[in-house]
PDB file of N, CA and C in Angstrom:
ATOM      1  N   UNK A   1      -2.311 -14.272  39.149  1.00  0.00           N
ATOM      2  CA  UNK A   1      -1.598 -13.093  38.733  1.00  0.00           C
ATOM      3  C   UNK A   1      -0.331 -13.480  37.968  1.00  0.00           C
ATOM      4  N   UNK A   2       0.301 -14.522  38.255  1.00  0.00           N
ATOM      5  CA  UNK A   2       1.526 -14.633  37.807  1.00  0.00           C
ATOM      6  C   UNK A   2       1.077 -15.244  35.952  1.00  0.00           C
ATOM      7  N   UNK A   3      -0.206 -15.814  35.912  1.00  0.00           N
ATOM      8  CA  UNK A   3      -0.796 -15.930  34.685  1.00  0.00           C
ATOM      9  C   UNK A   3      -0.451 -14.432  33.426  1.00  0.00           C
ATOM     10  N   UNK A   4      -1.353 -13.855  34.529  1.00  0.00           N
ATOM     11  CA  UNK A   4      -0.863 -12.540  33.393  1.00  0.00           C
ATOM     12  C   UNK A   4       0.388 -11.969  33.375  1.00  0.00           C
ATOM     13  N   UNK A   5       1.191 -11.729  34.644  1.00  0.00           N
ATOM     14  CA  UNK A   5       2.169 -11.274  34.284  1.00  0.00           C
ATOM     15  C   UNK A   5       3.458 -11.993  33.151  1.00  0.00           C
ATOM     16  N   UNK A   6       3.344 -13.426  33.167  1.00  0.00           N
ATOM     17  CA  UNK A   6       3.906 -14.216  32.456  1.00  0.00           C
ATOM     18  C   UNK A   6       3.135 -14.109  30.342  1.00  0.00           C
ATOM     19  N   UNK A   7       1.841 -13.483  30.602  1.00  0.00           N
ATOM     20  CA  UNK A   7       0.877 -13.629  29.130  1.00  0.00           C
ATOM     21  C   UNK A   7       1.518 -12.118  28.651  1.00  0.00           C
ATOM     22  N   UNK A   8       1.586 -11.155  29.655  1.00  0.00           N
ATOM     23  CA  UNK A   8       1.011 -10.015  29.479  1.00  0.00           C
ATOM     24  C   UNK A   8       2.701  -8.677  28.701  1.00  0.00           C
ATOM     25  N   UNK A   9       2.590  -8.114  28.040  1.00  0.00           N
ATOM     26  CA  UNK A   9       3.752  -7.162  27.923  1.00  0.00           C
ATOM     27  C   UNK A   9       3.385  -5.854  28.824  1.00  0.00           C
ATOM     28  N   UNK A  10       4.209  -5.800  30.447  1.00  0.00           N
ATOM     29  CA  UNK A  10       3.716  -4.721  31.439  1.00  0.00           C
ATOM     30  C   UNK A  10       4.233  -3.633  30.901  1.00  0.00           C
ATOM     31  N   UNK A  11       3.632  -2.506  30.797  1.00  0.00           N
ATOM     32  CA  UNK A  11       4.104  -1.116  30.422  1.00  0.00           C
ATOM     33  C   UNK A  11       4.121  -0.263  32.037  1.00  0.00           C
ATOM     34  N   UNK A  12       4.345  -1.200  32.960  1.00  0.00           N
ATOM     35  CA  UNK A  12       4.508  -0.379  34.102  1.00  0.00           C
ATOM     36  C   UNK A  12       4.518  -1.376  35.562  1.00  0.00           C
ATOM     37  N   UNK A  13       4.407  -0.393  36.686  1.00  0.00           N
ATOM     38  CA  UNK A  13       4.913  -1.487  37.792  1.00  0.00           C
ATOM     39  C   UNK A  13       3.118  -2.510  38.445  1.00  0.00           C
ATOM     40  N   UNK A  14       3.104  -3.560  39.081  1.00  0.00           N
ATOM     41  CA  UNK A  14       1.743  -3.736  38.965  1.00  0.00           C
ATOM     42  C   UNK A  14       1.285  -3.254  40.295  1.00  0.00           C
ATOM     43  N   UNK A  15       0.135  -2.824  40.711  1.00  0.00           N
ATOM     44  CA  UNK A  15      -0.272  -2.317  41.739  1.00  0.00           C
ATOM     45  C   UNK A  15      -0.915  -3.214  42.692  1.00  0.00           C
ATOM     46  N   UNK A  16       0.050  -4.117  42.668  1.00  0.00           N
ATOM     47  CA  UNK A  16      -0.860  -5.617  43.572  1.00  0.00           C
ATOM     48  C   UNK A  16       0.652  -5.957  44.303  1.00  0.00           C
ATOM     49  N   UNK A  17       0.653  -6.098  45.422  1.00  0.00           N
ATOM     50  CA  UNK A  17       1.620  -6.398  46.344  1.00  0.00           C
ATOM     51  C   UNK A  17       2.098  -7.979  46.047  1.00  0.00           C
ATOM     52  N   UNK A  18       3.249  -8.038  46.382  1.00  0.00           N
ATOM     53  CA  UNK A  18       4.134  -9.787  46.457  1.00  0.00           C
ATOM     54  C   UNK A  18       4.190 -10.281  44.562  1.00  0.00           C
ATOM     55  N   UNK A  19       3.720  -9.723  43.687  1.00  0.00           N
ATOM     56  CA  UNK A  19       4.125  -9.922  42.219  1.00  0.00           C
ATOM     57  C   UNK A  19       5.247  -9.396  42.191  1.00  0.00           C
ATOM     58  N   UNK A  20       6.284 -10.605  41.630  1.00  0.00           N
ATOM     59  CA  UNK A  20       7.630  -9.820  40.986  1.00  0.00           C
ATOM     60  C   UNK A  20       7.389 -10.000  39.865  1.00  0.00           C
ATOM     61  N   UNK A  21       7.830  -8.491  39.320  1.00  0.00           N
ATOM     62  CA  UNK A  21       7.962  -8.423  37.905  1.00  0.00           C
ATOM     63  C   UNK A  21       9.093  -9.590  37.384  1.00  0.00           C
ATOM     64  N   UNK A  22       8.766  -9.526  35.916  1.00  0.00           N
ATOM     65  CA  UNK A  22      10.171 -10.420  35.395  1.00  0.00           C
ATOM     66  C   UNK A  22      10.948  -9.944  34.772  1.00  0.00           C
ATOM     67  N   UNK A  23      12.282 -10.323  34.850  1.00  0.00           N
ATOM     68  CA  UNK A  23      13.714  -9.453  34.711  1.00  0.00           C
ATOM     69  C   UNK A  23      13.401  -9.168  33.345  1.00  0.00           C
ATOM     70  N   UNK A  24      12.652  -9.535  32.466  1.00  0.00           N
ATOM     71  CA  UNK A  24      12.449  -8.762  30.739  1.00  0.00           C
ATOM     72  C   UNK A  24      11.688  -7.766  30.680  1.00  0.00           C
ATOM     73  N   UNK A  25      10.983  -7.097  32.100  1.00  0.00           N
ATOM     74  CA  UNK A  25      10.248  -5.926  31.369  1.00  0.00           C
ATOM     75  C   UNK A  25      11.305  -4.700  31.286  1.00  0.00           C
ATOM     76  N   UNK A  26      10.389  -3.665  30.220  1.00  0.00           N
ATOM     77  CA  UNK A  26      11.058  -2.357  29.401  1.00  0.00           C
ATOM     78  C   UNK A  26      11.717  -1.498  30.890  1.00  0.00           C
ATOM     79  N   UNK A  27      13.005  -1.068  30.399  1.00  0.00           N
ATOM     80  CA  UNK A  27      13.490  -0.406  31.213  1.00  0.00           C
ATOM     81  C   UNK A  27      12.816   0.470  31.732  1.00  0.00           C
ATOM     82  N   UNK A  28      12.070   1.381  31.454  1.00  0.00           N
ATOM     83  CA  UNK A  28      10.992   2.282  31.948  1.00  0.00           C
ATOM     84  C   UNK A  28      10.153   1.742  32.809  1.00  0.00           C
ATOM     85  N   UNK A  29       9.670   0.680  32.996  1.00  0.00           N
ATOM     86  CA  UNK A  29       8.792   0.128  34.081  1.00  0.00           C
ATOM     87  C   UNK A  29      10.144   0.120  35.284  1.00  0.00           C
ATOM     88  N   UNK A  30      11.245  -0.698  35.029  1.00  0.00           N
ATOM     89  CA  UNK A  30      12.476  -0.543  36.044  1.00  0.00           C
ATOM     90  C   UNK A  30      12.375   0.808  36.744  1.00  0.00           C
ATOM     91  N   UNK A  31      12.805   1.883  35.864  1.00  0.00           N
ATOM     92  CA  UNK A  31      12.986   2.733  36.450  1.00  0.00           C
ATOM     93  C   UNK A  31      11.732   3.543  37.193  1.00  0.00           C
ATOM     94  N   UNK A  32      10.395   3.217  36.747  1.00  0.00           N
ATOM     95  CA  UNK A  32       9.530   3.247  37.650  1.00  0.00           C
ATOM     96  C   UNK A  32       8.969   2.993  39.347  1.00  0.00           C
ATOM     97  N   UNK A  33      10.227   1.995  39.188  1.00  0.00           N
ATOM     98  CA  UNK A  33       9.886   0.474  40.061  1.00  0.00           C
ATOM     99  C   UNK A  33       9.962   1.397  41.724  1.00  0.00           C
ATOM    100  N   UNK A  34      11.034   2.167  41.773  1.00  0.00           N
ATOM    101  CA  UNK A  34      11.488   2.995  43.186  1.00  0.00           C
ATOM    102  C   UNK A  34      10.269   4.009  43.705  1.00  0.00           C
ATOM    103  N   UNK A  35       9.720   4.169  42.787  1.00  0.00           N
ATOM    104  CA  UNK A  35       8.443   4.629  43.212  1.00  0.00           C
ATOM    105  C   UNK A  35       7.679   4.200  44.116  1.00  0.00           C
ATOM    106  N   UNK A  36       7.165   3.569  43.414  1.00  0.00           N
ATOM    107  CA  UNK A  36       6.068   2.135  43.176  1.00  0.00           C
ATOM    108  C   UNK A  36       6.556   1.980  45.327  1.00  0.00           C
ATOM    109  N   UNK A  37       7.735   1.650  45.165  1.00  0.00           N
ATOM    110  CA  UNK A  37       8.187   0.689  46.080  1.00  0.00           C
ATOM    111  C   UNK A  37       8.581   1.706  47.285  1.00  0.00           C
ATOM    112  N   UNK A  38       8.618   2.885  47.361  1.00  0.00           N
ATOM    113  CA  UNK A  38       9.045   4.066  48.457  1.00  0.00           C
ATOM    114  C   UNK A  38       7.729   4.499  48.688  1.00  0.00           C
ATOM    115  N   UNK A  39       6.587   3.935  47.740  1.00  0.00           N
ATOM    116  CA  UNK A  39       4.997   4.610  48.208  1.00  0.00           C
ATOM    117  C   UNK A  39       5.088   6.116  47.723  1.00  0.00           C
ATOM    118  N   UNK A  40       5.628   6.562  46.907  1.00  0.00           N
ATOM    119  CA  UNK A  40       5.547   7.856  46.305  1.00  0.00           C
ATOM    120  C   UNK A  40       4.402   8.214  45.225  1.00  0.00           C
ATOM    121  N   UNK A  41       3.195   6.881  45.113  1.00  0.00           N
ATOM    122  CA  UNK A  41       2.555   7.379  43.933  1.00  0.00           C
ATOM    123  C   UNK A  41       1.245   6.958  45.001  1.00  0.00           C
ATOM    124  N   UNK A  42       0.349   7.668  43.759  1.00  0.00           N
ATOM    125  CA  UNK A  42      -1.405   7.727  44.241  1.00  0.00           C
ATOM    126  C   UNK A  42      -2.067   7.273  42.924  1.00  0.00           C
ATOM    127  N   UNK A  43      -3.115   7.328  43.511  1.00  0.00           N
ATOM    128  CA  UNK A  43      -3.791   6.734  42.068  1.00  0.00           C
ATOM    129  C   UNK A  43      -4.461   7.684  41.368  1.00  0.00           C
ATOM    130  N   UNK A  44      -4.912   7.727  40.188  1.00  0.00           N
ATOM    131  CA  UNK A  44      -5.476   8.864  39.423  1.00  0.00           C
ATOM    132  C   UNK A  44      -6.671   8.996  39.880  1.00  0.00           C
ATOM    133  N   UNK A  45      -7.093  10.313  39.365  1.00  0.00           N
ATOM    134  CA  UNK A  45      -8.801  10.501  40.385  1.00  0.00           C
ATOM    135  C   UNK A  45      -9.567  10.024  39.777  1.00  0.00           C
ATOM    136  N   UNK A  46      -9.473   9.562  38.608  1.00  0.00           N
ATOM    137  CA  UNK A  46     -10.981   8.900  38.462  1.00  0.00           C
ATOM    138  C   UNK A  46     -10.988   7.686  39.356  1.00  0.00           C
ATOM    139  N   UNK A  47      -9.772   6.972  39.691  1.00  0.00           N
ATOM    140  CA  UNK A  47     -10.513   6.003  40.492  1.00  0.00           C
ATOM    141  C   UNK A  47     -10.666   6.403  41.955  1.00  0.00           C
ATOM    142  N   UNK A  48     -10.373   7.624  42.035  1.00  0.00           N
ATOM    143  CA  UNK A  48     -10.711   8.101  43.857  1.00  0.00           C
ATOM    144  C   UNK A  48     -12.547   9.209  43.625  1.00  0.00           C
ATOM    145  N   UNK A  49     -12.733   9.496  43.205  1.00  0.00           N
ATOM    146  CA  UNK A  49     -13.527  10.521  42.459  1.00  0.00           C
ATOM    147  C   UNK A  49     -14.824   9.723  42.038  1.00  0.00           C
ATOM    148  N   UNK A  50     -16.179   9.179  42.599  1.00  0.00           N
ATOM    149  CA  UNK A  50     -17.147   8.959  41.937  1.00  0.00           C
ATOM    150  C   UNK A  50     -18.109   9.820  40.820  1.00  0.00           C
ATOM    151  N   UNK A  51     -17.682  11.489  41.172  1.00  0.00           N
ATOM    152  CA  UNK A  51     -18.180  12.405  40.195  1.00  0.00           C
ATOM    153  C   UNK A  51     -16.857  13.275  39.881  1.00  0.00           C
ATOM    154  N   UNK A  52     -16.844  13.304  38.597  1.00  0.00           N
ATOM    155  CA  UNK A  52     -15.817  14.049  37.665  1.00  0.00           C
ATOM    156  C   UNK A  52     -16.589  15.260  37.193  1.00  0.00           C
ATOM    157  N   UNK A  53     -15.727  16.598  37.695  1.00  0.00           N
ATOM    158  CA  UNK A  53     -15.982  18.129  37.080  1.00  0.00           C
ATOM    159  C   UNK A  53     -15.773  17.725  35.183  1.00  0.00           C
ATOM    160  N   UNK A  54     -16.999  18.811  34.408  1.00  0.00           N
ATOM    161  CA  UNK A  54     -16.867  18.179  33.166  1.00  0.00           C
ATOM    162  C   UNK A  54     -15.974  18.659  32.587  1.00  0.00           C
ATOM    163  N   UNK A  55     -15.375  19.993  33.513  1.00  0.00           N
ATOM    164  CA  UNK A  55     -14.519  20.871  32.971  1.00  0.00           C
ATOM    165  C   UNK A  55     -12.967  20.387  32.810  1.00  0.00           C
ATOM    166  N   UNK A  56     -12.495  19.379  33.656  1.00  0.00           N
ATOM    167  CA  UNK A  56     -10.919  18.830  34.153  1.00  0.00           C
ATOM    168  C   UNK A  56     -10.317  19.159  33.208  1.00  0.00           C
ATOM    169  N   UNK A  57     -10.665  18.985  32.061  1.00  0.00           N
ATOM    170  CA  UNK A  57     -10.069  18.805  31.316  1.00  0.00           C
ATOM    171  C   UNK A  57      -9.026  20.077  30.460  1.00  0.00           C
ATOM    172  N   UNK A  58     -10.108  21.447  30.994  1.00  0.00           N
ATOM    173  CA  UNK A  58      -9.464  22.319  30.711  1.00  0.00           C
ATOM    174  C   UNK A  58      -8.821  23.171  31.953  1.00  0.00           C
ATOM    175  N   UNK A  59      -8.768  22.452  33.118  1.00  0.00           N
ATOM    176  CA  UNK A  59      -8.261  22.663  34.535  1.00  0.00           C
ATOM    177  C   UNK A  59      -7.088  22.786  34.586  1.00  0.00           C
ATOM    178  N   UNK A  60      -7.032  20.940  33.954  1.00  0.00           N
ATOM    179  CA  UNK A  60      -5.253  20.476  34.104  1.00  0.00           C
ATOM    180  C   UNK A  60      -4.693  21.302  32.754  1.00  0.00           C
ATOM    181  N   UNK A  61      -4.810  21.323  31.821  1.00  0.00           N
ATOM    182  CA  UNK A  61      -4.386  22.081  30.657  1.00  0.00           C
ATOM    183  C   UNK A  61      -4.002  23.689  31.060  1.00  0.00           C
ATOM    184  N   UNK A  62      -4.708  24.141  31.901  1.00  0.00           N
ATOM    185  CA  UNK A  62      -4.154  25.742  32.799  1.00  0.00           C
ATOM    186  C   UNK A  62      -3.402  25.428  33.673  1.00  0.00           C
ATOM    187  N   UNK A  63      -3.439  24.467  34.616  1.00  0.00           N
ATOM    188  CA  UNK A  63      -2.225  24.176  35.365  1.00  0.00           C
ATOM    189  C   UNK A  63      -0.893  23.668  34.463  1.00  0.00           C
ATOM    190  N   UNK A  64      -0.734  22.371  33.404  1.00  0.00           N
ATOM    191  CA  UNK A  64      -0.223  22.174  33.125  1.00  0.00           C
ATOM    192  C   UNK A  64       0.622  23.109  31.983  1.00  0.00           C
ATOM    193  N   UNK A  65       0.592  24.430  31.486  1.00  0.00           N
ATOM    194  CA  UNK A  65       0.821  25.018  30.815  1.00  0.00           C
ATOM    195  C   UNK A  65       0.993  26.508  31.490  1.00  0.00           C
ATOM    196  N   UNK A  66       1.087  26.113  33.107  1.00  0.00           N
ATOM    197  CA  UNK A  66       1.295  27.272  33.875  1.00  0.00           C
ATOM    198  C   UNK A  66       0.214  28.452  34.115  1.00  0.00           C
ATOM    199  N   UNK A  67      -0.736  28.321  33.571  1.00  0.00           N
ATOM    200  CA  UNK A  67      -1.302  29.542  33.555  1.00  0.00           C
ATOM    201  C   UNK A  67      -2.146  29.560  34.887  1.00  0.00           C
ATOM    202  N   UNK A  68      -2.396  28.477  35.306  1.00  0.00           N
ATOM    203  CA  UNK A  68      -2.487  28.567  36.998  1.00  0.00           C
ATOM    204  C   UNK A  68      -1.877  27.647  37.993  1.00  0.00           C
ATOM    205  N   UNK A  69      -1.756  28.115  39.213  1.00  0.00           N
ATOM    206  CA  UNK A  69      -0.701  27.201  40.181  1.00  0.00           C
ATOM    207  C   UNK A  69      -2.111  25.537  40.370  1.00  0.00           C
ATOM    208  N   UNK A  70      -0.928  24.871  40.511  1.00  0.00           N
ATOM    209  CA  UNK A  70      -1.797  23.202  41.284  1.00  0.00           C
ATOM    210  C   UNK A  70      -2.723  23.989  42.397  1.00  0.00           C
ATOM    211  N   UNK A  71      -2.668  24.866  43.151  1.00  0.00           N
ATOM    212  CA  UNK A  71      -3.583  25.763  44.119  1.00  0.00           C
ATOM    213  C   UNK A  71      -4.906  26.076  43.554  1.00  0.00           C
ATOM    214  N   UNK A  72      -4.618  27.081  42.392  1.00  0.00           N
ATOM    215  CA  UNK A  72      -5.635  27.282  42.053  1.00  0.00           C
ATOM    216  C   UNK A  72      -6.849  26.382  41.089  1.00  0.00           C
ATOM    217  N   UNK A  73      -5.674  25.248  40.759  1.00  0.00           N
ATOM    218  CA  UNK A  73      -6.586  24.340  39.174  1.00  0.00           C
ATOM    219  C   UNK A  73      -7.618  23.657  40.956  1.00  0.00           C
ATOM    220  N   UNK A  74      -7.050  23.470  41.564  1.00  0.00           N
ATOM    221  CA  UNK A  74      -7.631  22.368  42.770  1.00  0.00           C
ATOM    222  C   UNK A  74      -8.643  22.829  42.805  1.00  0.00           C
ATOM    223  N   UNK A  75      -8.932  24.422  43.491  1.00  0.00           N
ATOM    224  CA  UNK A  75     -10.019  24.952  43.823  1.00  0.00           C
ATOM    225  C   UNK A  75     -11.249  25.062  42.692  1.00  0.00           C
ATOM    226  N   UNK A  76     -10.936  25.299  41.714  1.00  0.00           N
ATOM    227  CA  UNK A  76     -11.598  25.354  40.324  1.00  0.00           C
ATOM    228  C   UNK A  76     -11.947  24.052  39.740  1.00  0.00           C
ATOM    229  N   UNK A  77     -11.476  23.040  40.330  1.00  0.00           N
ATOM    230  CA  UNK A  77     -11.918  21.942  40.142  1.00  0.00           C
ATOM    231  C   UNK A  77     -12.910  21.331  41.545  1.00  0.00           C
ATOM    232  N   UNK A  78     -12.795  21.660  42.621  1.00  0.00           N
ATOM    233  CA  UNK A  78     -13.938  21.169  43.372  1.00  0.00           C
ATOM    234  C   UNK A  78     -15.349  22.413  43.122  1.00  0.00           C
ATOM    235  N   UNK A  79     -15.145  23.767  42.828  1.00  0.00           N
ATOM    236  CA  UNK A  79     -16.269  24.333  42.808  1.00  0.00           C
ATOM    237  C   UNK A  79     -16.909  23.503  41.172  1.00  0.00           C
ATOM    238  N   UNK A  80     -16.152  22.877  40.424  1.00  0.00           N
ATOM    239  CA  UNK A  80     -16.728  22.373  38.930  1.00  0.00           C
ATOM    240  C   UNK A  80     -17.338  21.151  39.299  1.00  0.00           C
ATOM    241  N   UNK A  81     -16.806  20.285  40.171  1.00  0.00           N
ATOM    242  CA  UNK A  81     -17.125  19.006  40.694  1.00  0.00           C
ATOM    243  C   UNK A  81     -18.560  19.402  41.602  1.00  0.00           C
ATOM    244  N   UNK A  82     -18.753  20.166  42.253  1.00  0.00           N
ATOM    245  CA  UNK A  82     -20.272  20.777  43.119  1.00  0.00           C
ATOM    246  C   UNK A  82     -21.120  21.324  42.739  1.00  0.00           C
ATOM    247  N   UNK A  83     -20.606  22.075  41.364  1.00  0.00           N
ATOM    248  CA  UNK A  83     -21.977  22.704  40.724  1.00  0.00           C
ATOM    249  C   UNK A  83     -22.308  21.539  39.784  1.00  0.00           C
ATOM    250  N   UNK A  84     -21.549  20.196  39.213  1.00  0.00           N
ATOM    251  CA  UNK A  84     -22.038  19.125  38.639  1.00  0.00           C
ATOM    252  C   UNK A  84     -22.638  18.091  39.539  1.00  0.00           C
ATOM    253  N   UNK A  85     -22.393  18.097  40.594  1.00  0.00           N
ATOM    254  CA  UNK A  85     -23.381  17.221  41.490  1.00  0.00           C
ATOM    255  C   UNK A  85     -24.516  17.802  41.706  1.00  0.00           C
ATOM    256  N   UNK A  86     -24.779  19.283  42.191  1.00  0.00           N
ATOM    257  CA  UNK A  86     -25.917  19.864  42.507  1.00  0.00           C
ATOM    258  C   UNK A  86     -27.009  19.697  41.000  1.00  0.00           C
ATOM    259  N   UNK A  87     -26.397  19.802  39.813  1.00  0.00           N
ATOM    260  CA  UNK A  87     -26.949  19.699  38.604  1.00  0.00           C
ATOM    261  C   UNK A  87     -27.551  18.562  38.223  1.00  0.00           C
ATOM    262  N   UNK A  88     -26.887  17.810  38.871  1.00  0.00           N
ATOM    263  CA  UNK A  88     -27.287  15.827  39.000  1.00  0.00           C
ATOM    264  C   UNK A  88     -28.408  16.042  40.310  1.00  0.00           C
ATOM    265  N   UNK A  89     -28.603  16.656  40.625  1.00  0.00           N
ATOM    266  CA  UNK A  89     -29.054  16.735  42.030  1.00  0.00           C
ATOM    267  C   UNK A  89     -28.967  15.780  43.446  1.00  0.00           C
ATOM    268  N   UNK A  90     -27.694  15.375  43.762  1.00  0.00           N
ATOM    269  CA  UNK A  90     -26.892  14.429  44.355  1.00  0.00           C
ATOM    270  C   UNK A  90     -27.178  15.290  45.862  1.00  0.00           C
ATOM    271  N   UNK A  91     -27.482  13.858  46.474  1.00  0.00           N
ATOM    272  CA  UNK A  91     -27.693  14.719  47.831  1.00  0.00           C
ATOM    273  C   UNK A  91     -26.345  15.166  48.688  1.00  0.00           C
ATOM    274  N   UNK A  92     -26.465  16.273  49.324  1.00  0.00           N
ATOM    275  CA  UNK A  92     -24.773  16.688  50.336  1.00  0.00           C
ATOM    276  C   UNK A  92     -24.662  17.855  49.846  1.00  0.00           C
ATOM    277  N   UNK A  93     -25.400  18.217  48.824  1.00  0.00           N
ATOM    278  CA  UNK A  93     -24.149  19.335  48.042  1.00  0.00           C
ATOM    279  C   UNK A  93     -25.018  20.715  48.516  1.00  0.00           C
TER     280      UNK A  93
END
């Protein structure tokens, strides 16, 4: 690891425990860093999520533009995520 972090220009904090960053990355990864390090972040759903609603995309775009609460994009996104598994015909659903 210290390979890449030494090759690599980080645009953020790394998600692998005991790597210290090096005192030259972009201030924005810094100020990232309290996050990172108080456990305040999660990971994005595609990597929690083996099936993705095809719709997300216009989910987060209604949440993110207010036109519905994080409540409602949620719900509208697992009934999109179940009628695309049942369509796959994935067993559970």
């Amino acid at each position: 690891m210290k390979r890449f972090v030494d090759a690599a220009t980080l645009d953020g904090p790394l998600a692998v425990e005991g790597v210290d960053l090096p005192e030259d990355v972009p201030q924005a990864v810094k100020d990232m860093l309290p996050y990172f390090e108080e456990g305040n972040t999660a990971p994005a759903l595609e990597f929690l999520s083996p099936l993705k609603g095809p719709n997300l995309e216009q989910i987060t775009t209604e949440v993110g533009s207010g036109g519905k609460t994080a409540e409602e994009g949620a719900k509208l996104y697992d009934q999109d995520v179940e009628k695309q598994a049942k369509q796959l015909g994935l067993e559970g659903w």
